[in-house]
C-alpha atoms as a PDB file:
ATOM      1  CA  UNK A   1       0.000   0.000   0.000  1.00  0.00           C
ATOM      2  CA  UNK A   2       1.225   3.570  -0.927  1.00  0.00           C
ATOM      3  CA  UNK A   3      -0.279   6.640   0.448  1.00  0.00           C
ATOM      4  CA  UNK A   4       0.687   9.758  -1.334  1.00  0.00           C
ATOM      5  CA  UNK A   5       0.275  13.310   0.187  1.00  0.00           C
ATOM      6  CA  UNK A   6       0.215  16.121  -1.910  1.00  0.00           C
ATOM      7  CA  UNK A   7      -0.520  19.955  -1.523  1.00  0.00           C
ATOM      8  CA  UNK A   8       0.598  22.783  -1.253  1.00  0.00           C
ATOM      9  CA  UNK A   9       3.281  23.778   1.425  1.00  0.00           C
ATOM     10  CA  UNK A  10       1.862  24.186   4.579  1.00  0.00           C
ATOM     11  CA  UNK A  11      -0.656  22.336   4.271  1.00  0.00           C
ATOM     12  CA  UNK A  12       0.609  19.680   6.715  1.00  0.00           C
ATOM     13  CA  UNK A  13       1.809  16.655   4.057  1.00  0.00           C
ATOM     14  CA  UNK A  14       4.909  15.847   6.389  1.00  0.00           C
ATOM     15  CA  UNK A  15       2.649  16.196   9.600  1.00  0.00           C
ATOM     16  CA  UNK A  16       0.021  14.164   8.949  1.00  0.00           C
ATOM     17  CA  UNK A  17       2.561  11.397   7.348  1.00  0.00           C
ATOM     18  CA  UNK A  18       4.082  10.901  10.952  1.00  0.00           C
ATOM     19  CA  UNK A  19       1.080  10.919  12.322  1.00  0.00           C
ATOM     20  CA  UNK A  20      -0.870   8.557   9.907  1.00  0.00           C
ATOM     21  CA  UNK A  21       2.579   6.105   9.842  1.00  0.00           C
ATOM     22  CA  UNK A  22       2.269   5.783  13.797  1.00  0.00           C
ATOM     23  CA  UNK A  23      -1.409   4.943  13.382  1.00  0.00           C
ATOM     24  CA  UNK A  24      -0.900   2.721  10.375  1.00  0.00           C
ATOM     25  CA  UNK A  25       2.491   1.210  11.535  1.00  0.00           C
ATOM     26  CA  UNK A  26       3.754   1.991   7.719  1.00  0.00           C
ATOM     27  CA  UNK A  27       6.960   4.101   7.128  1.00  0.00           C
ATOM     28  CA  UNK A  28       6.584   7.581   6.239  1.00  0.00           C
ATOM     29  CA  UNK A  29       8.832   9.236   3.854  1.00  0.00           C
ATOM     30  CA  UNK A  30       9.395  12.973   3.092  1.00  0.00           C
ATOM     31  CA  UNK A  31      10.321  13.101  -0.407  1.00  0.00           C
ATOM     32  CA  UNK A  32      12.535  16.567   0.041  1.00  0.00           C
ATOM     33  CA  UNK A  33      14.084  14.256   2.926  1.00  0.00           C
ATOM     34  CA  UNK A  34      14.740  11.419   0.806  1.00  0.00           C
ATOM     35  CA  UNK A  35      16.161  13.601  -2.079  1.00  0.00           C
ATOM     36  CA  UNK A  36      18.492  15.256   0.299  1.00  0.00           C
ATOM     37  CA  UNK A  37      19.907  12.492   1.877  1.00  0.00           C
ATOM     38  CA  UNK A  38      20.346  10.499  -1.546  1.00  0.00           C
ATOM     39  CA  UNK A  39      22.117  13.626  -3.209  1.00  0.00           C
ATOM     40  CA  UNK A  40      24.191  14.905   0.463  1.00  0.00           C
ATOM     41  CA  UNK A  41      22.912  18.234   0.271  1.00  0.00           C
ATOM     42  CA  UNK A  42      19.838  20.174   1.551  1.00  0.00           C
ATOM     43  CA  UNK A  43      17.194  21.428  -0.877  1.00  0.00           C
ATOM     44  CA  UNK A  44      18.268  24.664  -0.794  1.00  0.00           C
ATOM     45  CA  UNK A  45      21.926  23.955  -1.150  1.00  0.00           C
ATOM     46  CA  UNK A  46      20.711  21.489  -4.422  1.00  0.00           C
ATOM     47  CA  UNK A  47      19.192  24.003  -6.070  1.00  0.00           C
ATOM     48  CA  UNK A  48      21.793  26.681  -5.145  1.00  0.00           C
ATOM     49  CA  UNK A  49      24.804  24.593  -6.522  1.00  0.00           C
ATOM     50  CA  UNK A  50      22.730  22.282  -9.900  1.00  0.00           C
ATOM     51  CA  UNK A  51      19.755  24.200 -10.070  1.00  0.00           C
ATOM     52  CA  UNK A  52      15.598  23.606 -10.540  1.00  0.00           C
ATOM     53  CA  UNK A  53      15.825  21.759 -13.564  1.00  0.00           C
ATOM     54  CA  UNK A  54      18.858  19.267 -11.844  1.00  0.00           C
ATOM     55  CA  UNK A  55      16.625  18.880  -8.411  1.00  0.00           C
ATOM     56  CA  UNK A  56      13.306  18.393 -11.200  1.00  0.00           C
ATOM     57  CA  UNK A  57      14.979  15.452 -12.499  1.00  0.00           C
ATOM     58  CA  UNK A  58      16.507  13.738  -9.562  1.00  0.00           C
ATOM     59  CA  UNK A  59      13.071  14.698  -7.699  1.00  0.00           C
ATOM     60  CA  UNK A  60      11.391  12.140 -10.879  1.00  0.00           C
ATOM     61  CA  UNK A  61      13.771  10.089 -10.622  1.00  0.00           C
ATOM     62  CA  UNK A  62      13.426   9.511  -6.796  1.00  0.00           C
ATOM     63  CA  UNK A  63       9.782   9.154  -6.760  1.00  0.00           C
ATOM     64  CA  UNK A  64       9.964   6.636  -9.361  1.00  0.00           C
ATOM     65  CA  UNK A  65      12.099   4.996  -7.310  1.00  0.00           C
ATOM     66  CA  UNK A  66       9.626   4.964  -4.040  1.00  0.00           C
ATOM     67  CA  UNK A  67       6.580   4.163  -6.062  1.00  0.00           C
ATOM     68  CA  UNK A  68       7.936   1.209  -7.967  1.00  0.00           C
ATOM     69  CA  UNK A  69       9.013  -0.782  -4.940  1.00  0.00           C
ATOM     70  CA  UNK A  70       7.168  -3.143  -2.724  1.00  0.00           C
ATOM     71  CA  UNK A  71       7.489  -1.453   0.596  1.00  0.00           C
ATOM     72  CA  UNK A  72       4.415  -0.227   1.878  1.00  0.00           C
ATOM     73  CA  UNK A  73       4.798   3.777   2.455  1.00  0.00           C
ATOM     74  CA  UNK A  74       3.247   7.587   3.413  1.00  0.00           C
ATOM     75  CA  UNK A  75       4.782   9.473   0.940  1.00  0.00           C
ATOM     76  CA  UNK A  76       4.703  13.184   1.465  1.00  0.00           C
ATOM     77  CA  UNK A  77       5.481  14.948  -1.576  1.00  0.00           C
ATOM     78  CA  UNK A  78       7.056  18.696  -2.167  1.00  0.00           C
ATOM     79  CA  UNK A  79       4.354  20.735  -2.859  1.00  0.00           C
ATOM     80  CA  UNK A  80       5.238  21.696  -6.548  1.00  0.00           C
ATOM     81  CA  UNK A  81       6.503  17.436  -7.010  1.00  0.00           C
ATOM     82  CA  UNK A  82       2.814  16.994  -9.352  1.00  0.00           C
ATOM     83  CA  UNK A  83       3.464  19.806 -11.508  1.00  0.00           C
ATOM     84  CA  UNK A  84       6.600  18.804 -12.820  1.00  0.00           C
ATOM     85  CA  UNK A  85       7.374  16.118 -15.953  1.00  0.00           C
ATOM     86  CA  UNK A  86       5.419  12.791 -15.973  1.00  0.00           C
ATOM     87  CA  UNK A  87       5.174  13.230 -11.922  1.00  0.00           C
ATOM     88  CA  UNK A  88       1.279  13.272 -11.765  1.00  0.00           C
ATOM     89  CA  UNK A  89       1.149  10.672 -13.708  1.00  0.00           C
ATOM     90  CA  UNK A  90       3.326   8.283 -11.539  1.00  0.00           C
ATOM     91  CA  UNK A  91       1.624   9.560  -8.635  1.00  0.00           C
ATOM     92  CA  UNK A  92      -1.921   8.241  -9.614  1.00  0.00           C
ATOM     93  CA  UNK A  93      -0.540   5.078 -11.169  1.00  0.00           C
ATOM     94  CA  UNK A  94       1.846   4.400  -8.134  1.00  0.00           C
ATOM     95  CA  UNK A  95      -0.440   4.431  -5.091  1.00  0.00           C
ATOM     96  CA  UNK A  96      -3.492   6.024  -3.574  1.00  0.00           C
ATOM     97  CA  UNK A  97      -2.909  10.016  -3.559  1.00  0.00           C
ATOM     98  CA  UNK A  98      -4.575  12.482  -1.513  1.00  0.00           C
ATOM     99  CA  UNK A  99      -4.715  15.884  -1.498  1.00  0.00           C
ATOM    100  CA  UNK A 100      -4.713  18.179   1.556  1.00  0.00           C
ATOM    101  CA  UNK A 101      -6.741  20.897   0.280  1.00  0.00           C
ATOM    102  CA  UNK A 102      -5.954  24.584   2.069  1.00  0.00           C
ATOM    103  CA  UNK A 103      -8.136  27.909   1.461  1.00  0.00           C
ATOM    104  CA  UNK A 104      -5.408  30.579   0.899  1.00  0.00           C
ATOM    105  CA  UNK A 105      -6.028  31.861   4.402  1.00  0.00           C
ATOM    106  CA  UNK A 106      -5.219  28.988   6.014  1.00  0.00           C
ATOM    107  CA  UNK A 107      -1.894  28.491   4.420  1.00  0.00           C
ATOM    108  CA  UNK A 108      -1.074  32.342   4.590  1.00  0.00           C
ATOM    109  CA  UNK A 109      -1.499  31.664   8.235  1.00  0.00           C
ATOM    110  CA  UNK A 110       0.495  29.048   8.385  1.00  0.00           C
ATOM    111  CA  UNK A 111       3.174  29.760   6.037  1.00  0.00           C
ATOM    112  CA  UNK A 112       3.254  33.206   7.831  1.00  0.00           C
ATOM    113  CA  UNK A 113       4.759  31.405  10.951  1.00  0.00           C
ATOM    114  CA  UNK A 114       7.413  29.453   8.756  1.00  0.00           C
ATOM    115  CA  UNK A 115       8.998  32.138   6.583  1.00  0.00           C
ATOM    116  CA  UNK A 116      12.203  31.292   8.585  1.00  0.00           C
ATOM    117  CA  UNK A 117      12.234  28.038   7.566  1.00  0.00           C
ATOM    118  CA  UNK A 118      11.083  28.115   4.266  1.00  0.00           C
ATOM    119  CA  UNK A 119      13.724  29.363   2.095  1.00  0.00           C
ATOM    120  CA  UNK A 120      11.513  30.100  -0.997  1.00  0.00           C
ATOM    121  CA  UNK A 121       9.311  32.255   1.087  1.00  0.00           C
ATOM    122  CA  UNK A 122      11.326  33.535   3.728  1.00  0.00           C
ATOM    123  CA  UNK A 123      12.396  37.356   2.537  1.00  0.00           C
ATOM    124  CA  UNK A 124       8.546  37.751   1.234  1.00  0.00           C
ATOM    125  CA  UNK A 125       6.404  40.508   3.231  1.00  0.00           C
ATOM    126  CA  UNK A 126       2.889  39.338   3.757  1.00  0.00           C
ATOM    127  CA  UNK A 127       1.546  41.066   0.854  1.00  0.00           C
ATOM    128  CA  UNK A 128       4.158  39.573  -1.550  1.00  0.00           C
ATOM    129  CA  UNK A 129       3.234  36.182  -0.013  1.00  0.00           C
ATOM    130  CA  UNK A 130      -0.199  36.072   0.099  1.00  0.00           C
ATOM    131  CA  UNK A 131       0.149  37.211  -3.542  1.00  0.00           C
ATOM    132  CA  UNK A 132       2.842  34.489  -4.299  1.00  0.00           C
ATOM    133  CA  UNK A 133       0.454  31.756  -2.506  1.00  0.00           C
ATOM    134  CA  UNK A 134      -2.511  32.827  -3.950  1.00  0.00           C
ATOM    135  CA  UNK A 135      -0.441  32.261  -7.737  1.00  0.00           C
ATOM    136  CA  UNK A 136       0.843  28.733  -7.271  1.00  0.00           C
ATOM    137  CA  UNK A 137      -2.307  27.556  -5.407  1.00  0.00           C
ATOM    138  CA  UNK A 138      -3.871  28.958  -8.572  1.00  0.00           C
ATOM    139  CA  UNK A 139      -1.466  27.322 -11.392  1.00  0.00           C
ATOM    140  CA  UNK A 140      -1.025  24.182  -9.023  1.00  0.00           C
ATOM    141  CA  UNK A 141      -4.850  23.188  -8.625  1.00  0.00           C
ATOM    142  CA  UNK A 142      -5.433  21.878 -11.736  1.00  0.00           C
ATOM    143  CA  UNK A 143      -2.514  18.951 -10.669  1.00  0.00           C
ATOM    144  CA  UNK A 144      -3.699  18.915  -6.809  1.00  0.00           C
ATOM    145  CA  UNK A 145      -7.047  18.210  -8.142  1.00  0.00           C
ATOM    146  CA  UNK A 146      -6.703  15.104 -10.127  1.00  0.00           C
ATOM    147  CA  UNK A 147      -5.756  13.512  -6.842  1.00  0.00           C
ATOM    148  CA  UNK A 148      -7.811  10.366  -6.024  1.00  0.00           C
ATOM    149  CA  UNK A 149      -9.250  12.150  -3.223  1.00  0.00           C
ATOM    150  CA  UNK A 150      -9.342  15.805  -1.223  1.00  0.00           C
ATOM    151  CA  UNK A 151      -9.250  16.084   2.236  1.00  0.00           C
ATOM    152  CA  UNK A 152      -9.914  19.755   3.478  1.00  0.00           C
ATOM    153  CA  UNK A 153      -7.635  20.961   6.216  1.00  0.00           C
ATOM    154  CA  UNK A 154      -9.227  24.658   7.351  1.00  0.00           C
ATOM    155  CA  UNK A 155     -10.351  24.745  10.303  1.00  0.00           C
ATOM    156  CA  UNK A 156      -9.028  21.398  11.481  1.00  0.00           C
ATOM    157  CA  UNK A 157      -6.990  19.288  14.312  1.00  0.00           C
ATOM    158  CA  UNK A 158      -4.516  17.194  12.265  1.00  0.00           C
ATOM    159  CA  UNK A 159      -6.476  14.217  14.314  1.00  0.00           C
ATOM    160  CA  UNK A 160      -9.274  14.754  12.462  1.00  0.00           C
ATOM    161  CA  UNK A 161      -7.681  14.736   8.958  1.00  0.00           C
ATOM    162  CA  UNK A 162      -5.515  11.800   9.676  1.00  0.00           C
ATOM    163  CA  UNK A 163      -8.924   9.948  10.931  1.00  0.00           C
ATOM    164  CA  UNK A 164     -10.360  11.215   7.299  1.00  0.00           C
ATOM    165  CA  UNK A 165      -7.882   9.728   5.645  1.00  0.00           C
ATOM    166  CA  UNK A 166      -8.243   6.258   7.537  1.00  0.00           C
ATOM    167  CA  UNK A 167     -11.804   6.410   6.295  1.00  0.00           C
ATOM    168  CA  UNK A 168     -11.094   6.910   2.970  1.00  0.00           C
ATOM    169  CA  UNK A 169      -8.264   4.558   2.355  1.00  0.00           C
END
């Protein structure tokens, strides 16, 4: 059994993977983890020294990897890891994929506590980021959405979603 996780960051994917593998007693997996302990070097360090369209490949080329074995797995996935290459693709064809579905609010709010560690975001004021969410979220959906199902997260203890996800699966 796969589980995949996918939305946008800050919506919880890594979260409610530890929380859903403790329940489940499967491994969960961070796929920016896995990626940066495969290539010995953070994300932002990868991208700094090879660049997007290096980490774009090896990011394909690493969830390939964890959807064509046998283990059973969570799989949280980098928020923009659908809308790259043949990724969405693999995704539904690998496992079951769910997608934890924000309103822009709630991941303003959340991402607004991160900025530090959240290198992409982290020199953003609020306007700038509440514009920059509100543009992937936009450009992003139309991947999140083909997800084989939604789980919203506003307004919700991450108990509740990981119980709505052991419904669903």
């Amino acid at each position: 059994m796969k589980i995949i996780l996918l939305g946008y960051m800050g919506s919880g994917k890594s979260t409610i993977a530890k929380l859903l593998s403790k329940k489940l007693l499967i491994d969960a997996i961070d796929l920016d983890d896995y990626i940066a302990e495969k290539e010995k070097l953070s994300i932002p360090e990868l991208f700094k020294k090879r660049g997007e369209v290096y980490f774009r490949k090896q990011e394909n080329y690493y969830l390939k990897q964890l959807l064509n074995n046998d283990q059973n797995i969570i799989l949280a996935l980098g928020g923009g890891t659908p809308c790259y290459g043949n990724n969405m693709e693999e995704i539904l064809k690998g496992g079951t994929s769910i997608y934890l579905q924000g309103k822009l609010p709630t991941i303003f709010n959340r991402l607004t506590n991160e900025k530090e560690q959240r290198p992409l975001i982290s020199n953003l004021n609020n306007e700038q980021l509440m514009e920059f969410i509100a543009k992937h979220l936009f450009e992003r959906s139309v991947f999140y959405k083909q997800a084989n199902f939604m789980v919203d997260i506003d307004d919700k203890k991450k108990e509740d979603i990981v119980a709505e996800i052991e419904q669903l699966i």
